[in-house]
C-alpha atoms as a PDB file:
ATOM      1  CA  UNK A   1       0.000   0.000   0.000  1.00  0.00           C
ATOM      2  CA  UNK A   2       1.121   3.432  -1.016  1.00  0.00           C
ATOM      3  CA  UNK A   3       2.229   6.403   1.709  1.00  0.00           C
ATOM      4  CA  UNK A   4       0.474   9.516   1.187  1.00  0.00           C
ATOM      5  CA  UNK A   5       2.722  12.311   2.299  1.00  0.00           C
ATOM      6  CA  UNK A   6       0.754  15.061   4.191  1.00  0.00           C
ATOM      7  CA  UNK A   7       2.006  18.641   3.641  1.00  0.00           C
ATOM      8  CA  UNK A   8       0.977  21.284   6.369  1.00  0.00           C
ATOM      9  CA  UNK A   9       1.281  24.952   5.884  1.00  0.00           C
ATOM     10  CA  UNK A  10       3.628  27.375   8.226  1.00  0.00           C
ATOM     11  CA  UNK A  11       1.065  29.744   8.256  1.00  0.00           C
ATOM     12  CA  UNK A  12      -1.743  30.153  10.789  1.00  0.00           C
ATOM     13  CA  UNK A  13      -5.208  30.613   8.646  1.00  0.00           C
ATOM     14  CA  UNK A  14      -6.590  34.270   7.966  1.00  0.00           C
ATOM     15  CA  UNK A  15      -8.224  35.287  10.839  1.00  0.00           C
ATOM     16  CA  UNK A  16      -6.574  32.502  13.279  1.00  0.00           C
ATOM     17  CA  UNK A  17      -3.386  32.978  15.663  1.00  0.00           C
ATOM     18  CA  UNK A  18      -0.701  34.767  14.417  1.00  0.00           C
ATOM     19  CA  UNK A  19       0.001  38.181  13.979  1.00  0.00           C
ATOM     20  CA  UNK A  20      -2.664  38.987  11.211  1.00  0.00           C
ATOM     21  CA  UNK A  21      -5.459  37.100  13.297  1.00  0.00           C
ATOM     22  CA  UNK A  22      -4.538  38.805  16.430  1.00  0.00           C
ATOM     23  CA  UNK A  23      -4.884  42.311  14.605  1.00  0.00           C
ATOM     24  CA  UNK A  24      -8.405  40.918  12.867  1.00  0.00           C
ATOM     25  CA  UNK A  25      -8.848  40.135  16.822  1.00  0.00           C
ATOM     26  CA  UNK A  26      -8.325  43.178  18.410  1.00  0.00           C
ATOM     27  CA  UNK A  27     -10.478  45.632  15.389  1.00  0.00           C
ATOM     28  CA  UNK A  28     -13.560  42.778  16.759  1.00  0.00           C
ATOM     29  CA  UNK A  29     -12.801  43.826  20.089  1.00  0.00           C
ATOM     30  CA  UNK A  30     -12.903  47.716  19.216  1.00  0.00           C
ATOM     31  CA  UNK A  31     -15.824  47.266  16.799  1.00  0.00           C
ATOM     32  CA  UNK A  32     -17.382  45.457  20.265  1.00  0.00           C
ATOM     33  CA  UNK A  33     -16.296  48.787  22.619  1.00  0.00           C
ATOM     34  CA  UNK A  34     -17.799  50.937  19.799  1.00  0.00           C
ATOM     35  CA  UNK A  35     -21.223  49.219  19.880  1.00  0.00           C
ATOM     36  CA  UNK A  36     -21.173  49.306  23.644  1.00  0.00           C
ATOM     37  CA  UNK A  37     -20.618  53.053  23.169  1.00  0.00           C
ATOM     38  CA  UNK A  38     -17.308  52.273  25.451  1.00  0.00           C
ATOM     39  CA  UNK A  39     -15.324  54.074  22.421  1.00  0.00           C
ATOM     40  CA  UNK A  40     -16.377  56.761  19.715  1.00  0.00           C
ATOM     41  CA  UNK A  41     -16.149  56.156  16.409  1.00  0.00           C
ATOM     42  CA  UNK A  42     -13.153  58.267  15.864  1.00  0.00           C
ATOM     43  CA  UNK A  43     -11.461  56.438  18.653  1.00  0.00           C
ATOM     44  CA  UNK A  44     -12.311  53.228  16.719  1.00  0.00           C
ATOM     45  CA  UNK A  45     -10.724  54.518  13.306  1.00  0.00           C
ATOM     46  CA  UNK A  46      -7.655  56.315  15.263  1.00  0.00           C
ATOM     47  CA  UNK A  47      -6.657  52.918  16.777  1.00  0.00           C
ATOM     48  CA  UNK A  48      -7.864  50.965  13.292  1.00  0.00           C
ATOM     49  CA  UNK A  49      -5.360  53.021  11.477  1.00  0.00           C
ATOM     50  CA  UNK A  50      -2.598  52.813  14.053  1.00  0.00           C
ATOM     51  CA  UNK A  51      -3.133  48.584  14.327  1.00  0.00           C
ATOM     52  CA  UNK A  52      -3.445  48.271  10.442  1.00  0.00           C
ATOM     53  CA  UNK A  53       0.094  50.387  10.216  1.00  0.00           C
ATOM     54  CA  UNK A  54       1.529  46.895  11.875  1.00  0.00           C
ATOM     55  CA  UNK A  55       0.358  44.830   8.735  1.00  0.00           C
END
């Protein structure tokens, strides 16, 4: 019977751990303190833009 080789990837899936999915993490978090009203929308978009900088 044959061996089937299985190839897995060095990179964490879009959205899962890593650095990409903790960024995708914390704009869920803010989006959640904006709909609380914990944060005003240009509080949202002033730390979106500063946490998309570290793409």
């Amino acid at each position: 019977m044959p061996v089937q080789m299985v190839h897995t990837s060095q990179q964490p899936p879009a959205g899962g751990p890593g650095i990409d999915g903790d960024l995708v993490t914390q704009l869920e978090r803010l989006g959640a303190l904006v709909k609380s009203g914990i944060l005003t929308r240009e509080e949202f978009d002033a730390k979106k833009a500063e946490i998309l900088r570290r793409l």
